[in-house]
C-alpha atoms as a PDB file:
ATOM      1  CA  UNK A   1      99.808 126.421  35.144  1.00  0.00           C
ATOM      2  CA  UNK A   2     101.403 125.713  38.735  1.00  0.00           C
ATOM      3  CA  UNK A   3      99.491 123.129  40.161  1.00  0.00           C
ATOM      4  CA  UNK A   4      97.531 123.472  43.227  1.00  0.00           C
ATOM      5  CA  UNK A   5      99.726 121.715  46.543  1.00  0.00           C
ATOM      6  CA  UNK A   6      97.609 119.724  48.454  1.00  0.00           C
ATOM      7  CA  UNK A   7      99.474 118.354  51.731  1.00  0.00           C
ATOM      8  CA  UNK A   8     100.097 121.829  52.859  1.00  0.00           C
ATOM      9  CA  UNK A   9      98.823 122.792  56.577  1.00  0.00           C
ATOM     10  CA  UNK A  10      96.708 125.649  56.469  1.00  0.00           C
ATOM     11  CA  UNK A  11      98.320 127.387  59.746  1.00  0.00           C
ATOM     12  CA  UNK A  12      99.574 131.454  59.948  1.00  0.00           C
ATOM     13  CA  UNK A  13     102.446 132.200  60.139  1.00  0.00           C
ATOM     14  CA  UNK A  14     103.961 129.696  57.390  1.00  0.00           C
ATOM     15  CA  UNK A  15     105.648 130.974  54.249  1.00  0.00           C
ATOM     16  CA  UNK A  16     105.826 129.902  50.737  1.00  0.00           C
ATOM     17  CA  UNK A  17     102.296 130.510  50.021  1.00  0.00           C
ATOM     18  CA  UNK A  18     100.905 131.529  46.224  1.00  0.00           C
ATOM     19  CA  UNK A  19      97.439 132.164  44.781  1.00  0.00           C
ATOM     20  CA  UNK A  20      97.668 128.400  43.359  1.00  0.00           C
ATOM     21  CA  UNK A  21      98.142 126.944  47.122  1.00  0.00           C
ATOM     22  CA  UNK A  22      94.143 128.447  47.266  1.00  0.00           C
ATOM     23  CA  UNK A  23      93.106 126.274  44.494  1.00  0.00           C
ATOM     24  CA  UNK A  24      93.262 123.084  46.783  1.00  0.00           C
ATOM     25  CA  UNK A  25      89.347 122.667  47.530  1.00  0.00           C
ATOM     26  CA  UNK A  26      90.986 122.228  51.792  1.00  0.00           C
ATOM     27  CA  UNK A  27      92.798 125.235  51.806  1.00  0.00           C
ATOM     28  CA  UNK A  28      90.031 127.217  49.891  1.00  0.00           C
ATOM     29  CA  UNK A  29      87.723 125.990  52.786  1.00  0.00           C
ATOM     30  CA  UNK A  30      89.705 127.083  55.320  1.00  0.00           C
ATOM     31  CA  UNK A  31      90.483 130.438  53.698  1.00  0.00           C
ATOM     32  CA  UNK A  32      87.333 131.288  53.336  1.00  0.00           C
ATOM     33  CA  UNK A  33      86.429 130.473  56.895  1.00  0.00           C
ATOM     34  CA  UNK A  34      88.425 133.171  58.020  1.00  0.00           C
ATOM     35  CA  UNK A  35      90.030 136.162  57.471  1.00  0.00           C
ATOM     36  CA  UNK A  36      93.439 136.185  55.830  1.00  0.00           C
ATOM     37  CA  UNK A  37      96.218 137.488  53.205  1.00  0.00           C
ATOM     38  CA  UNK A  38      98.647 136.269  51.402  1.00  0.00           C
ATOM     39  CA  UNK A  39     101.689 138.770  52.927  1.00  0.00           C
ATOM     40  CA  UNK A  40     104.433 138.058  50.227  1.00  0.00           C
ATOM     41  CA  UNK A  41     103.870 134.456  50.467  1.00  0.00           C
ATOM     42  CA  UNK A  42     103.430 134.172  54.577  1.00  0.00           C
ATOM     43  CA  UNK A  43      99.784 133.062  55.528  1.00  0.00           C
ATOM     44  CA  UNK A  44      98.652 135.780  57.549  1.00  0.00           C
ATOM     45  CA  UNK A  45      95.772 136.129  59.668  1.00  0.00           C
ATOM     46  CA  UNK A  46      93.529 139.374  59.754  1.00  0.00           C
ATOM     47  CA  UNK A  47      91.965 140.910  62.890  1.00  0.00           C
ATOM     48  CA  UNK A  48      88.243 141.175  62.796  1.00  0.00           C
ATOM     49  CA  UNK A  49      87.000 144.283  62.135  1.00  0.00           C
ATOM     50  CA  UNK A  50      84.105 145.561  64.908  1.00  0.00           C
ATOM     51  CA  UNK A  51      80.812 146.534  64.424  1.00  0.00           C
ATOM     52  CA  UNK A  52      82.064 150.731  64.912  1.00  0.00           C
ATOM     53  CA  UNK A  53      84.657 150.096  61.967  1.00  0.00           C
ATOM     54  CA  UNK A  54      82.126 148.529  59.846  1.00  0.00           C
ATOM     55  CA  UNK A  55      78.991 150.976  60.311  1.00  0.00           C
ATOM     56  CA  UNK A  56      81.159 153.966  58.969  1.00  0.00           C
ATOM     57  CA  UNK A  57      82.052 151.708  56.110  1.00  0.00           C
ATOM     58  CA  UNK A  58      78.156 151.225  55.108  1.00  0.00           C
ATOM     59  CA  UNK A  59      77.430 154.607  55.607  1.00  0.00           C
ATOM     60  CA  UNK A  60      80.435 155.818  53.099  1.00  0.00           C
ATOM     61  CA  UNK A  61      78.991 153.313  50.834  1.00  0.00           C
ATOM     62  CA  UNK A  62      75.227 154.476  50.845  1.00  0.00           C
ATOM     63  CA  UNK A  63      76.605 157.966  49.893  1.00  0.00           C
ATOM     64  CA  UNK A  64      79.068 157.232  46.756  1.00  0.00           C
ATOM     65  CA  UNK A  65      75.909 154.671  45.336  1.00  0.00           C
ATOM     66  CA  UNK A  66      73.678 157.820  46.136  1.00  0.00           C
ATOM     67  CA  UNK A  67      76.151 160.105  44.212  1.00  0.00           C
ATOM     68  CA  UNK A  68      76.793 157.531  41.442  1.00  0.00           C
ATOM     69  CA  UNK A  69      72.862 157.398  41.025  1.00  0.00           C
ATOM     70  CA  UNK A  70      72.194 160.791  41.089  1.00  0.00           C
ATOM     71  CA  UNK A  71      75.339 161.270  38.200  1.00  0.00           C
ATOM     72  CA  UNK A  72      73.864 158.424  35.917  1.00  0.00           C
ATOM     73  CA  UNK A  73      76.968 156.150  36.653  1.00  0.00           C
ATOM     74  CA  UNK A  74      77.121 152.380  37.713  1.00  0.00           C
ATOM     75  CA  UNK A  75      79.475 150.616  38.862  1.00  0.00           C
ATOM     76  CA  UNK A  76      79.556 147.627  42.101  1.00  0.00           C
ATOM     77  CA  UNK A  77      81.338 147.898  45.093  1.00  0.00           C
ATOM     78  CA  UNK A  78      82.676 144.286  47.147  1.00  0.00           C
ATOM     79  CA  UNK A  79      83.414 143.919  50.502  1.00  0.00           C
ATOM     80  CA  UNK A  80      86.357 141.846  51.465  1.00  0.00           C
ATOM     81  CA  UNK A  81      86.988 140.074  48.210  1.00  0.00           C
ATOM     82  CA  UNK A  82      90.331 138.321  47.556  1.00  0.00           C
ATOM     83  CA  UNK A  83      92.435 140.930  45.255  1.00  0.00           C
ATOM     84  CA  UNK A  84      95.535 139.287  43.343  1.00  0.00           C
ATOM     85  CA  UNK A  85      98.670 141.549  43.906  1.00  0.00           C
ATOM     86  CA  UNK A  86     101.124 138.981  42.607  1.00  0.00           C
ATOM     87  CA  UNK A  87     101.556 135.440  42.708  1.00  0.00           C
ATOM     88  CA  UNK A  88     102.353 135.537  47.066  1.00  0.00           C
ATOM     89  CA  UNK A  89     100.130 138.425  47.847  1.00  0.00           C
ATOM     90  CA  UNK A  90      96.429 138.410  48.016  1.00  0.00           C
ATOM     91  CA  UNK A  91      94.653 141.456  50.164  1.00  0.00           C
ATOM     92  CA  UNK A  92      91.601 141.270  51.335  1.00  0.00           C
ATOM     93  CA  UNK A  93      90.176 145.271  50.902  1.00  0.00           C
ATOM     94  CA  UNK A  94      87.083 146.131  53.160  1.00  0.00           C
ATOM     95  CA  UNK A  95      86.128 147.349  50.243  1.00  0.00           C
ATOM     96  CA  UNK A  96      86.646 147.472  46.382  1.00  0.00           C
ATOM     97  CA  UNK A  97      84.856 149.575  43.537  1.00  0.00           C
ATOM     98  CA  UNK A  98      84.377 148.201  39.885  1.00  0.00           C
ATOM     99  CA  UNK A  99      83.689 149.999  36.817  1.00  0.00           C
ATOM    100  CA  UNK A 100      80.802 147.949  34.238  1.00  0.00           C
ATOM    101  CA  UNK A 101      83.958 147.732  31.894  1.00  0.00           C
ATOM    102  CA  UNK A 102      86.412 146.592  35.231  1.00  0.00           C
ATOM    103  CA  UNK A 103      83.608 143.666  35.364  1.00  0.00           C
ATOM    104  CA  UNK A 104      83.910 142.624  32.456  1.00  0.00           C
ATOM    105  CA  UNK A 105      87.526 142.234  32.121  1.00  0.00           C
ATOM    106  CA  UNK A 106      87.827 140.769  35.617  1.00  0.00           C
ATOM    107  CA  UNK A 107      84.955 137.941  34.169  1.00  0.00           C
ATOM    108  CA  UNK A 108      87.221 137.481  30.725  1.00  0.00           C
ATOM    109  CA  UNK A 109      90.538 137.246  33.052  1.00  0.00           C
ATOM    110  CA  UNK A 110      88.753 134.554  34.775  1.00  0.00           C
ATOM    111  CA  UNK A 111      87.921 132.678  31.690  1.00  0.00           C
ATOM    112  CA  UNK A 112      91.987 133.114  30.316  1.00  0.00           C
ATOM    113  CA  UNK A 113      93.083 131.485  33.384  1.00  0.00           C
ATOM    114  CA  UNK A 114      91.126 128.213  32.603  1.00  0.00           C
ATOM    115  CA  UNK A 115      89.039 127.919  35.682  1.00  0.00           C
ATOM    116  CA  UNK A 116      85.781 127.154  35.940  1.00  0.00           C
ATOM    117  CA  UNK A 117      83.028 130.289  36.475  1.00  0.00           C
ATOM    118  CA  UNK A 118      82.412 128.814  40.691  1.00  0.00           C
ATOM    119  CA  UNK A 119      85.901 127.823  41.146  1.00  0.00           C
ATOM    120  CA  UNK A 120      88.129 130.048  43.499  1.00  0.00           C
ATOM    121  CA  UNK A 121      88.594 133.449  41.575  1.00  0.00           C
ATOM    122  CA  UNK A 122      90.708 136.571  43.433  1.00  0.00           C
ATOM    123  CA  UNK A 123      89.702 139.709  41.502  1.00  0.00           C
ATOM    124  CA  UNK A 124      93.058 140.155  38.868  1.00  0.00           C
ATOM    125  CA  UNK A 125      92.572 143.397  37.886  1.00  0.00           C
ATOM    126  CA  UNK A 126      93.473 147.019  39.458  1.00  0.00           C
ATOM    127  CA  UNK A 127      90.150 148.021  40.762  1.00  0.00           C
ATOM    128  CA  UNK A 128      88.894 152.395  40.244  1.00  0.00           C
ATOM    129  CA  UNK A 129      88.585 152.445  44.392  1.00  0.00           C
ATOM    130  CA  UNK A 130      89.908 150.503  47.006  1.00  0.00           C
ATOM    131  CA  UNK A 131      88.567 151.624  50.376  1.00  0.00           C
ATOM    132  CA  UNK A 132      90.386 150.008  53.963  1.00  0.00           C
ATOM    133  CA  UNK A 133      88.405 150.942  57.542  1.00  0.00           C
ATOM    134  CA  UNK A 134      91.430 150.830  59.554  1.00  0.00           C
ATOM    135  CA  UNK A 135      91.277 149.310  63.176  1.00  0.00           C
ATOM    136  CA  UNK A 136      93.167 149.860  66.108  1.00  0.00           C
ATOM    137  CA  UNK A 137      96.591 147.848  66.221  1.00  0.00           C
ATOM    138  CA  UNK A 138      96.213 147.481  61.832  1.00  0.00           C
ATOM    139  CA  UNK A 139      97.327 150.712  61.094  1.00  0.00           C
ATOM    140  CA  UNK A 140     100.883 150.402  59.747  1.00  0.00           C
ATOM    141  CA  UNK A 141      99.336 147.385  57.772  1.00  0.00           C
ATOM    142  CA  UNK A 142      97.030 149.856  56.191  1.00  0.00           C
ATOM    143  CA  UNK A 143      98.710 152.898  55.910  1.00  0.00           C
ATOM    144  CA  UNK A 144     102.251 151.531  55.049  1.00  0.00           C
ATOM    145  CA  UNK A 145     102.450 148.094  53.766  1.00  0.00           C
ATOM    146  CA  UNK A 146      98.823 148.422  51.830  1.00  0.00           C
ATOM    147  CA  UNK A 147      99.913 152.051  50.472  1.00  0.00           C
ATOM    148  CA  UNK A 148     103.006 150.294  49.152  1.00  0.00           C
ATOM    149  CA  UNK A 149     101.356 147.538  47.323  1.00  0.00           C
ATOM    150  CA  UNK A 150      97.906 149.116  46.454  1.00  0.00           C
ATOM    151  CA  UNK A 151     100.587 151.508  44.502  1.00  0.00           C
ATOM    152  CA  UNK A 152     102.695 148.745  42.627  1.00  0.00           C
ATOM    153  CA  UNK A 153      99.681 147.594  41.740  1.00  0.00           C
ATOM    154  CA  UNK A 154      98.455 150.905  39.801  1.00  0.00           C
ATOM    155  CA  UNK A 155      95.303 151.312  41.952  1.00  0.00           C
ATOM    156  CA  UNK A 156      94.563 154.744  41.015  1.00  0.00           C
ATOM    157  CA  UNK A 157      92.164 155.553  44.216  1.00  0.00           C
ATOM    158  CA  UNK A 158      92.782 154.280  47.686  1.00  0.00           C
ATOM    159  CA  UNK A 159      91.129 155.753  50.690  1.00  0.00           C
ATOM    160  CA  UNK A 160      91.618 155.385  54.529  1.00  0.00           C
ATOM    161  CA  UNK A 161      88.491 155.516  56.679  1.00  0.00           C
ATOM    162  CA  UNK A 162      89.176 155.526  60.119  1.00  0.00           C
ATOM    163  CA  UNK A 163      86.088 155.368  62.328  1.00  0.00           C
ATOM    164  CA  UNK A 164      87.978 155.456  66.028  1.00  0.00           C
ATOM    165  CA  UNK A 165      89.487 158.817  64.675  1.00  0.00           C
ATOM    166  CA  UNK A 166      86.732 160.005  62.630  1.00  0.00           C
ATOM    167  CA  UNK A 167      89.139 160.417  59.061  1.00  0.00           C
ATOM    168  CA  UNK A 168      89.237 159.763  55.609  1.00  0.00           C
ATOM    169  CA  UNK A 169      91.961 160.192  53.822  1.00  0.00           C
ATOM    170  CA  UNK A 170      91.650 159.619  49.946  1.00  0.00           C
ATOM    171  CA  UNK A 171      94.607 159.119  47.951  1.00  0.00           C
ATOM    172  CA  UNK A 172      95.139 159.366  44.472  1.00  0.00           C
ATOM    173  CA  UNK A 173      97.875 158.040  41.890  1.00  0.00           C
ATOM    174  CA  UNK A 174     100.794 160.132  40.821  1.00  0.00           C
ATOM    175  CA  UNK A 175     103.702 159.253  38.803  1.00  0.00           C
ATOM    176  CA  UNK A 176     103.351 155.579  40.744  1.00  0.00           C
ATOM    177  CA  UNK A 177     103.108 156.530  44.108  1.00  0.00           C
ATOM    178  CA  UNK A 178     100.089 157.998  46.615  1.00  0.00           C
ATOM    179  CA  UNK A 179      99.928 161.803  47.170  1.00  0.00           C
ATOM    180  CA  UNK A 180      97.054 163.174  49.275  1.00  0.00           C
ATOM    181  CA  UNK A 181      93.845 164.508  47.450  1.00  0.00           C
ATOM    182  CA  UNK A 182      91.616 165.413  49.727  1.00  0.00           C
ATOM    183  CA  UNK A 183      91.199 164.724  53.684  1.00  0.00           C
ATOM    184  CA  UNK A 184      89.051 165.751  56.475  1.00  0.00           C
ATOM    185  CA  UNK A 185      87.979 164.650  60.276  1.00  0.00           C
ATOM    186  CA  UNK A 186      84.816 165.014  62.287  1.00  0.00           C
ATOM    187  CA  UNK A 187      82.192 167.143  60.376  1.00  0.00           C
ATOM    188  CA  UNK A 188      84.322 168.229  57.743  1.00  0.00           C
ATOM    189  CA  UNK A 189      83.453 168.185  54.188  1.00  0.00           C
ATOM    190  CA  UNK A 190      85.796 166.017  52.041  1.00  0.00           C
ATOM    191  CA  UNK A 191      86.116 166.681  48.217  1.00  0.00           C
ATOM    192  CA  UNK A 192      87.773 164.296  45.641  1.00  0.00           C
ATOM    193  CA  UNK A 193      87.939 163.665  42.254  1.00  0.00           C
ATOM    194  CA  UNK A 194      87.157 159.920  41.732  1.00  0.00           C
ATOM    195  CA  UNK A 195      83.221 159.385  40.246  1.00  0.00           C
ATOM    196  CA  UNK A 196      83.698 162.831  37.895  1.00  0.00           C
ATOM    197  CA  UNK A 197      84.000 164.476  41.162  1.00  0.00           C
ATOM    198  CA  UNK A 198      82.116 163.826  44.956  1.00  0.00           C
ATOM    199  CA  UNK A 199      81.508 165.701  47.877  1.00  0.00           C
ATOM    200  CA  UNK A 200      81.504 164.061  51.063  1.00  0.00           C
ATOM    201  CA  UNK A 201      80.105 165.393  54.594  1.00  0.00           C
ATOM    202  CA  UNK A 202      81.620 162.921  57.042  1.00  0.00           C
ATOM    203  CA  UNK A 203      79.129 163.542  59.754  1.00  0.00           C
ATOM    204  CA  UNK A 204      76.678 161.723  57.428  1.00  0.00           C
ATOM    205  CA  UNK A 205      79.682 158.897  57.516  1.00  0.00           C
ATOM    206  CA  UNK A 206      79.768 158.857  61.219  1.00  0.00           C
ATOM    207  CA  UNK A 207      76.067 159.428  62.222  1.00  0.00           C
ATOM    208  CA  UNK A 208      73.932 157.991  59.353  1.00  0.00           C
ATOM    209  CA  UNK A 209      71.701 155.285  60.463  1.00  0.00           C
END
């Protein structure tokens, strides 16, 4: 295994960055202290997402556990938690979802990479859902770069909410790349096929308390 580097400066911006670099107990400090990715090995710092980006978020969240309740499914969804997309690029998803079985591998992967069970662990595996609230001036980061790797990485779900236009956008998996399943603005009702199938009336996503 690479060893960890420990006279690096943590500072955006610099390249040559891996998921070993975040190993160093100093860097894994100052990681977690903010929000970051690993951008194909350049350190790059994330804007903060605002309260109106984040409500939505909750709100789309407290539906899909209502629907995966009401279909006798479980599952657990993460908020930005570290997700390995190769050795220089870590995202940091507003939002992932994990199968019982996903779990479990992502615990065994853990244990194969000989770390301990509280050291610094990215989740390694492709997760059912990954879910980005997109903020003004992130876009391209989002709907570009993130399509691009979320892709390679054989993600078979990944969904765009976008609070300061009132969309969602869920994508599916086809032959390796995104195609759109299902989309809608406002008060429209979105269907898609992830969770057996769900129905989702964004105006509950925008106005839910």
């Amino acid at each position: 295994m690479t060893q960890a580097i420990s006279h690096r400066q943590f500072e955006p911006g610099t390249t040559g960055w891996t998921v070993d670099d975040l190993q160093d107990p100093d860097i894994q400090w100052q990681w977690s202290e903010g929000r970051y990715e690993l951008v194909d090995g350049v350190l790059t710092k994330m804007a903060p997402q605002g309260f109106e980006g984040i409500d939505p978020l909750n709100c789309l969240r407290r539906l899909l556990e209502r629907h995966l309740t009401a279909a006798g499914r479980d599952g657990y969804f993460y908020h930005e938690v570290d997700l390995f997309l190769g050795a220089g690029r870590i995202a940091r998803p507003d939002m992932i979802f994990l199968t019982p079985d996903e779990r479990k591998q992502q615990k065994q992967l853990g244990r194969e990479r000989g770390r301990g069970k509280f050291k610094y662990h990215p989740v390694y595996l492709p997760p059912s859902l990954v879910v980005e609230s997109i903020s003004i001036g992130t876009e391209n980061h989002d709907r570009l770069t993130k399509r691009e790797w979320y892709a390679q990485a054989n993600i078979p779900n990944y969904w765009l909410l976008t609070a300061h236009e009132q969309t969602l956008v869920c994508l599916i998996l086809r032959d390796g790349s995104y195609v759109e399943e299902a989309s809608g603005r406002g008060n429209d009702i979105v269907r898609a096929s992830v969770f057996g199938g769900i129905t989702i009336p964004l105006a509950d996503v925008w106005n839910e308390v």
